[in-house]
Protein backbone atom coordinates (compact mmCIF):
# COMPACT_ATOMS: atom_id res chain seq x y z
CA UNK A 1 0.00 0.00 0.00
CA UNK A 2 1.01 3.62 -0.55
CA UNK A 3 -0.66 5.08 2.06
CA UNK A 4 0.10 5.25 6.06
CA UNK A 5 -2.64 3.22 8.23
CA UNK A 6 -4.09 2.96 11.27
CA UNK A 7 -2.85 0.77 13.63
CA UNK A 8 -4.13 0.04 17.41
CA UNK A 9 -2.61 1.17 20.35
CA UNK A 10 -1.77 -2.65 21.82
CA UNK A 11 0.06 -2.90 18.27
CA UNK A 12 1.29 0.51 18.48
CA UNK A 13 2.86 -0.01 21.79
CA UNK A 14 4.38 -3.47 20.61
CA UNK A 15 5.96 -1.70 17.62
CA UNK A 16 7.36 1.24 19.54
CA UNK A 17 8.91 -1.33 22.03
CA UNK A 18 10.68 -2.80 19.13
CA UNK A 19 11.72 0.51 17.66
CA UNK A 20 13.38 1.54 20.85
CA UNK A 21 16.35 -0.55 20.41
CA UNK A 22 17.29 1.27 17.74
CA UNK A 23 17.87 -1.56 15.10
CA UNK A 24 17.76 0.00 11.44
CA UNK A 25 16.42 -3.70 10.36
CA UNK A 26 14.23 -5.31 12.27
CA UNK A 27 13.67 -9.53 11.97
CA UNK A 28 11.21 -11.91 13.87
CA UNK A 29 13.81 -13.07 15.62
CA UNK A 30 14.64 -9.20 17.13
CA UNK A 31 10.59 -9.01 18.00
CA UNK A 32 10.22 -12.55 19.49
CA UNK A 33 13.06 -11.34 21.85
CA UNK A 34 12.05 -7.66 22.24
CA UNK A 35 8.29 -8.75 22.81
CA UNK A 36 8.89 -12.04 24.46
CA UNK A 37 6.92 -14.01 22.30
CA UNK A 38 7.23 -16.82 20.09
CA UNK A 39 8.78 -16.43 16.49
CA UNK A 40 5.19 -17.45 14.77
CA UNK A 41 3.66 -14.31 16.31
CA UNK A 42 6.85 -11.96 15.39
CA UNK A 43 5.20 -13.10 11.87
CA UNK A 44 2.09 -12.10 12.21
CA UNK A 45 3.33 -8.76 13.76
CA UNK A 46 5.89 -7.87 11.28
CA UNK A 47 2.93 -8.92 8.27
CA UNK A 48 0.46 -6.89 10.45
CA UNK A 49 2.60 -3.45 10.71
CA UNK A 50 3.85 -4.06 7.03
CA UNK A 51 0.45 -4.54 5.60
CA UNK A 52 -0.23 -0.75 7.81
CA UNK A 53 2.92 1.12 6.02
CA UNK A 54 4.66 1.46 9.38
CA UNK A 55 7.39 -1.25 8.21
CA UNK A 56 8.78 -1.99 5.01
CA UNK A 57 10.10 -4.89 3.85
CA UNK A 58 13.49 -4.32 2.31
CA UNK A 59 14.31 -8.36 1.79
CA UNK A 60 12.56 -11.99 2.91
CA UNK A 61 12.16 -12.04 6.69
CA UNK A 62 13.71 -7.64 6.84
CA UNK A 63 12.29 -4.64 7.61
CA UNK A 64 13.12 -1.12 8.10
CA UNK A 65 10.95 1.38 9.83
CA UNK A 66 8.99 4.45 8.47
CA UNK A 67 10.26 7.35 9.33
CA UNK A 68 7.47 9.49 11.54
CA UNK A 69 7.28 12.48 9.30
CA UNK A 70 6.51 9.91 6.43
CA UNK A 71 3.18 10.45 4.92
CA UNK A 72 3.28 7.54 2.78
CA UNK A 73 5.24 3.87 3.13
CA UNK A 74 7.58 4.64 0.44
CA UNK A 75 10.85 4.19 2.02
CA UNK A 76 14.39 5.47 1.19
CA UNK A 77 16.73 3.82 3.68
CA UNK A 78 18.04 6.75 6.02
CA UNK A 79 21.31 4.97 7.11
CA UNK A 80 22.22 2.54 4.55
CA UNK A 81 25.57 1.73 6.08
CA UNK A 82 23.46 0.17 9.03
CA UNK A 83 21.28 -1.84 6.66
CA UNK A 84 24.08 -3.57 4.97
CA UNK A 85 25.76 -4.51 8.04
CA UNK A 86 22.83 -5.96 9.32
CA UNK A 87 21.67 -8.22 6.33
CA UNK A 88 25.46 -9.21 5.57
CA UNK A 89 27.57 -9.31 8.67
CA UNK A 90 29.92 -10.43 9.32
CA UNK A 91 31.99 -8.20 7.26
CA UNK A 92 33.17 -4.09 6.16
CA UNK A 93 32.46 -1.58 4.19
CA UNK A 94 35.44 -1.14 1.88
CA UNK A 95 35.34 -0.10 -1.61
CA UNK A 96 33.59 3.25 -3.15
CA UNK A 97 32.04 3.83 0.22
CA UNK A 98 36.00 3.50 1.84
CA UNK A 99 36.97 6.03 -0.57
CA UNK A 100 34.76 8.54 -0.16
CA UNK A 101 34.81 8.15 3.87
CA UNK A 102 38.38 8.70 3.54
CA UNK A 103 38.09 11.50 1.78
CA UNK A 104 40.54 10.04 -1.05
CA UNK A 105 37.49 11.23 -3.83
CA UNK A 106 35.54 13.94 -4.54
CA UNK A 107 33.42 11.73 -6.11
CA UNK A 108 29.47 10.84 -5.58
CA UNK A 109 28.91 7.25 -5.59
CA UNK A 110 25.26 5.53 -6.54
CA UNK A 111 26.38 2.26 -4.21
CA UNK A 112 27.27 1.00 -1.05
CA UNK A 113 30.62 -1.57 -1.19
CA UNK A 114 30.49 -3.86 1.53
CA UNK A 115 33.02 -6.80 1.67
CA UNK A 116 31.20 -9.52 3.70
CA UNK A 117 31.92 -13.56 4.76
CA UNK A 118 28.67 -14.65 3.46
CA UNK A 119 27.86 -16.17 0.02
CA UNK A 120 25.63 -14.29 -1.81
CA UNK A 121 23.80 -15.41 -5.03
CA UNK A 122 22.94 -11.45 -5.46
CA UNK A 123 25.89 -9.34 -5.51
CA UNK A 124 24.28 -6.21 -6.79
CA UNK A 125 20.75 -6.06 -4.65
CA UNK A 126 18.61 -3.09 -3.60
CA UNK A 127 17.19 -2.65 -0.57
CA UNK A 128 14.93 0.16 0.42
CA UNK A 129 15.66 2.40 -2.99
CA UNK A 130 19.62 1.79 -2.25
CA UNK A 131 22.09 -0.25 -4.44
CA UNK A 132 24.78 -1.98 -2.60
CA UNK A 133 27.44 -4.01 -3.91
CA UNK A 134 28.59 -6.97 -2.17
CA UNK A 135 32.03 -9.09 -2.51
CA UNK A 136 32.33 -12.43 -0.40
CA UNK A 137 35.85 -13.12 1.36
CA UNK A 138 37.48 -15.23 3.15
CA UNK A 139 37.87 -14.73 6.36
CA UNK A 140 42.05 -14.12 6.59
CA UNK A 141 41.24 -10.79 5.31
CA UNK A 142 38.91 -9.06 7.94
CA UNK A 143 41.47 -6.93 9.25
CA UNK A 144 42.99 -3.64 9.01
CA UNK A 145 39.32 -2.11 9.88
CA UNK A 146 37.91 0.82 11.68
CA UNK A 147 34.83 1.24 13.60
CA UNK A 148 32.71 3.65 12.38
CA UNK A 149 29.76 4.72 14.81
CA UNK A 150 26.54 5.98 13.40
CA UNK A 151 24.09 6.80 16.19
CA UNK A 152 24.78 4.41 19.20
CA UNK A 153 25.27 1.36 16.42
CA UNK A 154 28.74 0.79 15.04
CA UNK A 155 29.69 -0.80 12.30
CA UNK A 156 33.41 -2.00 10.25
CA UNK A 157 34.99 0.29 7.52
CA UNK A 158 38.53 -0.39 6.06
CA UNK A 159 41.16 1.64 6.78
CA UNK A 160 42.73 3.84 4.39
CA UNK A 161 45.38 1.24 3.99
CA UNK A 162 44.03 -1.72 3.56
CA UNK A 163 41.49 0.17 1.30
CA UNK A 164 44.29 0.42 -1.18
CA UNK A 165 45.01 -2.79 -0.64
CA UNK A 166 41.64 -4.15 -1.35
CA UNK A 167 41.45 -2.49 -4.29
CA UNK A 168 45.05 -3.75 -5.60
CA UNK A 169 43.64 -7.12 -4.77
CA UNK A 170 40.69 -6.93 -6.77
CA UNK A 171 40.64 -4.06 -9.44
CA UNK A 172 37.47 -5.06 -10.69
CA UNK A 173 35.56 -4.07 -7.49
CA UNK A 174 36.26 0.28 -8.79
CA UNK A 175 36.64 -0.60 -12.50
CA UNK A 176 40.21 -1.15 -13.12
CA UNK A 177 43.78 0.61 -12.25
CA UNK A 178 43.04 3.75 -13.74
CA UNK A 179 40.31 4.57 -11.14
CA UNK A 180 42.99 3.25 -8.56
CA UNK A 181 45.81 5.25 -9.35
CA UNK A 182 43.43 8.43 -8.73
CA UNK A 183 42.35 7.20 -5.55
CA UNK A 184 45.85 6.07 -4.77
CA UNK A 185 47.82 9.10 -5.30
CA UNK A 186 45.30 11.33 -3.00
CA UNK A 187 45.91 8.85 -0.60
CA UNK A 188 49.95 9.26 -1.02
CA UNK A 189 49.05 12.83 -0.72
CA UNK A 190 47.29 12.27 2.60
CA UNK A 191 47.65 12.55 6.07
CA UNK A 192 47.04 8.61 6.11
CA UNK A 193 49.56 7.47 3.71
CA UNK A 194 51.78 4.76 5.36
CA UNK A 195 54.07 2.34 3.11
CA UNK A 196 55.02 0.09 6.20
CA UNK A 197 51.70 -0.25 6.30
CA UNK A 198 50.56 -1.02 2.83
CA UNK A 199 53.38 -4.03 2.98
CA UNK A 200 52.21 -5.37 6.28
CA UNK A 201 48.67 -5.70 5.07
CA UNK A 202 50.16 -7.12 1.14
CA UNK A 203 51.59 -9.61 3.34
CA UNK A 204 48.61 -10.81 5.30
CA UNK A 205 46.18 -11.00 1.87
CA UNK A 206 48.32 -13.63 0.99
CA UNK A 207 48.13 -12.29 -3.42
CA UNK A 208 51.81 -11.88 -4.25
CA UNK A 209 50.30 -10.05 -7.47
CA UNK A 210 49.11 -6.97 -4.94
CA UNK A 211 53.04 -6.65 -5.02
CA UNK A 212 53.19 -6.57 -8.52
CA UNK A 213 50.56 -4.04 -8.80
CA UNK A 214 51.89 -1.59 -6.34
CA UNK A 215 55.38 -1.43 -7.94
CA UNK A 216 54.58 -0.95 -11.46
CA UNK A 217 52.17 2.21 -10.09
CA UNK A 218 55.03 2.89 -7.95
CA UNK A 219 57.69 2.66 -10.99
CA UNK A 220 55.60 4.67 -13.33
CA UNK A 221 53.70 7.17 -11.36
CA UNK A 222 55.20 8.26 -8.00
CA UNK A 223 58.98 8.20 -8.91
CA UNK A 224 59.88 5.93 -5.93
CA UNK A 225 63.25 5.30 -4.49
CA UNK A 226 64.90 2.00 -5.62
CA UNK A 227 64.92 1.27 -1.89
CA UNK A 228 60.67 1.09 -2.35
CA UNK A 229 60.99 -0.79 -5.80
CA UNK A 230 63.46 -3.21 -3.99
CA UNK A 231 61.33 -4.34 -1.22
CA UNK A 232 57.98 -5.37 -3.73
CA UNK A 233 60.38 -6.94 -6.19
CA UNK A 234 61.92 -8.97 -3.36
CA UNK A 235 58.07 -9.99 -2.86
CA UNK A 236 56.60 -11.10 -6.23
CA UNK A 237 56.19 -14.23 -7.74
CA UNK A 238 57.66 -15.62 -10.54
CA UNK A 239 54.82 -16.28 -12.60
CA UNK A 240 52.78 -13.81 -14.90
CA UNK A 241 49.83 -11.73 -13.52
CA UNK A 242 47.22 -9.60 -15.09
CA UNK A 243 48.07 -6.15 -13.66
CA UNK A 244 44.54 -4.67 -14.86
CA UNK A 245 41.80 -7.26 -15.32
CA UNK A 246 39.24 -5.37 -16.55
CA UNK A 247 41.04 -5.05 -19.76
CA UNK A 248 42.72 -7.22 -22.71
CA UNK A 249 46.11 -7.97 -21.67
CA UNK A 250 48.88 -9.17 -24.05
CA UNK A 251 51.96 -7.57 -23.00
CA UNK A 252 54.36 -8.43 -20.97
CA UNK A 253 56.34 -6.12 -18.61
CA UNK A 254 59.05 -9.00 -17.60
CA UNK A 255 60.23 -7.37 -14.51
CA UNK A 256 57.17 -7.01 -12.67
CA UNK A 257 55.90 -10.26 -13.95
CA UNK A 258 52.71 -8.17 -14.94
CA UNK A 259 50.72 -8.96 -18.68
CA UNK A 260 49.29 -5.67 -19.32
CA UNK A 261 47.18 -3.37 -22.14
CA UNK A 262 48.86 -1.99 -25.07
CA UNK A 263 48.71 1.79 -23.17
CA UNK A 264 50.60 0.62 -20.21
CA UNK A 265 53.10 -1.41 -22.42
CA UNK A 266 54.45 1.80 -24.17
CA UNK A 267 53.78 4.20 -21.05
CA UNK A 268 56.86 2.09 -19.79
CA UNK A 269 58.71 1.43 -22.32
CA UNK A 270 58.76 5.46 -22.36
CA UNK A 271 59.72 5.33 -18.94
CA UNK A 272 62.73 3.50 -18.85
């Protein structure tokens, strides 16, 4: 329905009992505990306050609240951060929505990234008018995170290190280097930059080819010492990587074992 109903004050009472904790999605399991009753009922509740436009349901068994000064149960989620982290959790937002908290972008992004354990058959969904994209991991690679608080709820955001280092393991997740290098050289440029760092965490995602990655940007963008280019070539494997793999590949650049496009062949040929 489209517009706000009536409901009655036992019901209204129930709801604003379950509103009070705070929860930006709320499951039967949250009202069978809130309400003390069993999960059957939280059914009929949650189908009872949907069917009134005070809920909507955002996925199977989900809902987020309507906003108060709503006068109709079309819902835009208010704090999508929270509603990501609650359908997909364990898990971080890393990504676009890293980025931007990070201040690395002046760029406005339609998604929310969030890098989670679960398997997913949808990695694109909406939920409540917002698109989110989703990436499963495994689990050696939940660390190097913040905790970002949003009201009295927190939830997990990379840091701006192992941002960079998301991205370098997965290219695909921005569309490709070229977006990276953007993001990467504010980052150089910032107050968070930290190449200790950026090793330690290559280390720990166990992808050799991150090393790859970083010293070809490295060699052809930032000018770095050979002190810098010494430590990622002591750290890359010997066999062939793509270093952008969101585009044809079929040259090689020998001594960062990277296969790359045509464009990146000749920018370093030029260079050396």
């Amino acid at each position: 329905m489209s517009e706000l109903a009536g409901i009655g004050k036992s019901y209204r009472k129930k709801l604003s009992r379950v509103l009070e904790k705070n929860y930006s999605v709320i499951t039967a399991k949250l009202v069978s505990e809130t309400l003390k009753v069993p999960i059957q009922e939280s059914g009929r509740l949650l189908s009872r306050w949907n069917r009134s436009g005070w809920i909507k349901r955002i996925k199977r068994g989900s809902y987020v609240p309507i906003p108060l000064e709503s006068t109709t149960s079309k819902v835009i989620v208010d704090e999508p951060f929270l509603v990501v982290d609650s359908l997909y959790a364990p898990g971080y937002l890393s990504g676009f929505s890293a980025v931007k908290h990070w201040d690395l972008t002046e760029q406005i992004f339609e998604s929310v990234t969030y890098f989670t354990l679960k398997k997913v058959k949808n990695r694109n969904p909406i939920h409540g008018g917002i698109k989110f994209k989703l990436k499963t991991i495994s689990k050696h690679k939940l660390f190097g995170l913040k905790t970002l608080w949003i009201g009295s709820k927190k939830v997990r955001i990379s840091d701006p290190s192992k941002t960079m280092i998301d991205l370098l393991d997965d290219p695909k997740i921005v569309g490709g280097i070229t977006i990276i290098i953007d993001f990467f050289s504010e980052y150089i440029d910032s107050e968070h930059y930290d190449f200790d760092l950026l090793i330690q965490y290559a280390h720990q995602m166990n992808n050799k080819t991150i090393f790859k990655r970083l010293g070809l940007i490295y060699e052809l963008m930032f000018k770095a010492n050979e002190e810098v280019l010494g430590i990622l070539l002591k750290n890359i494997s010997s066999g062939f990587s793509e270093f952008d793999p969101t585009v044809s590949s079929r040259y090689n650049i020998v001594k960062w074992k990277l296969k790359t496009s045509e464009f990146w062949k000749k920018k370093y040929d030029r260079k050396k």
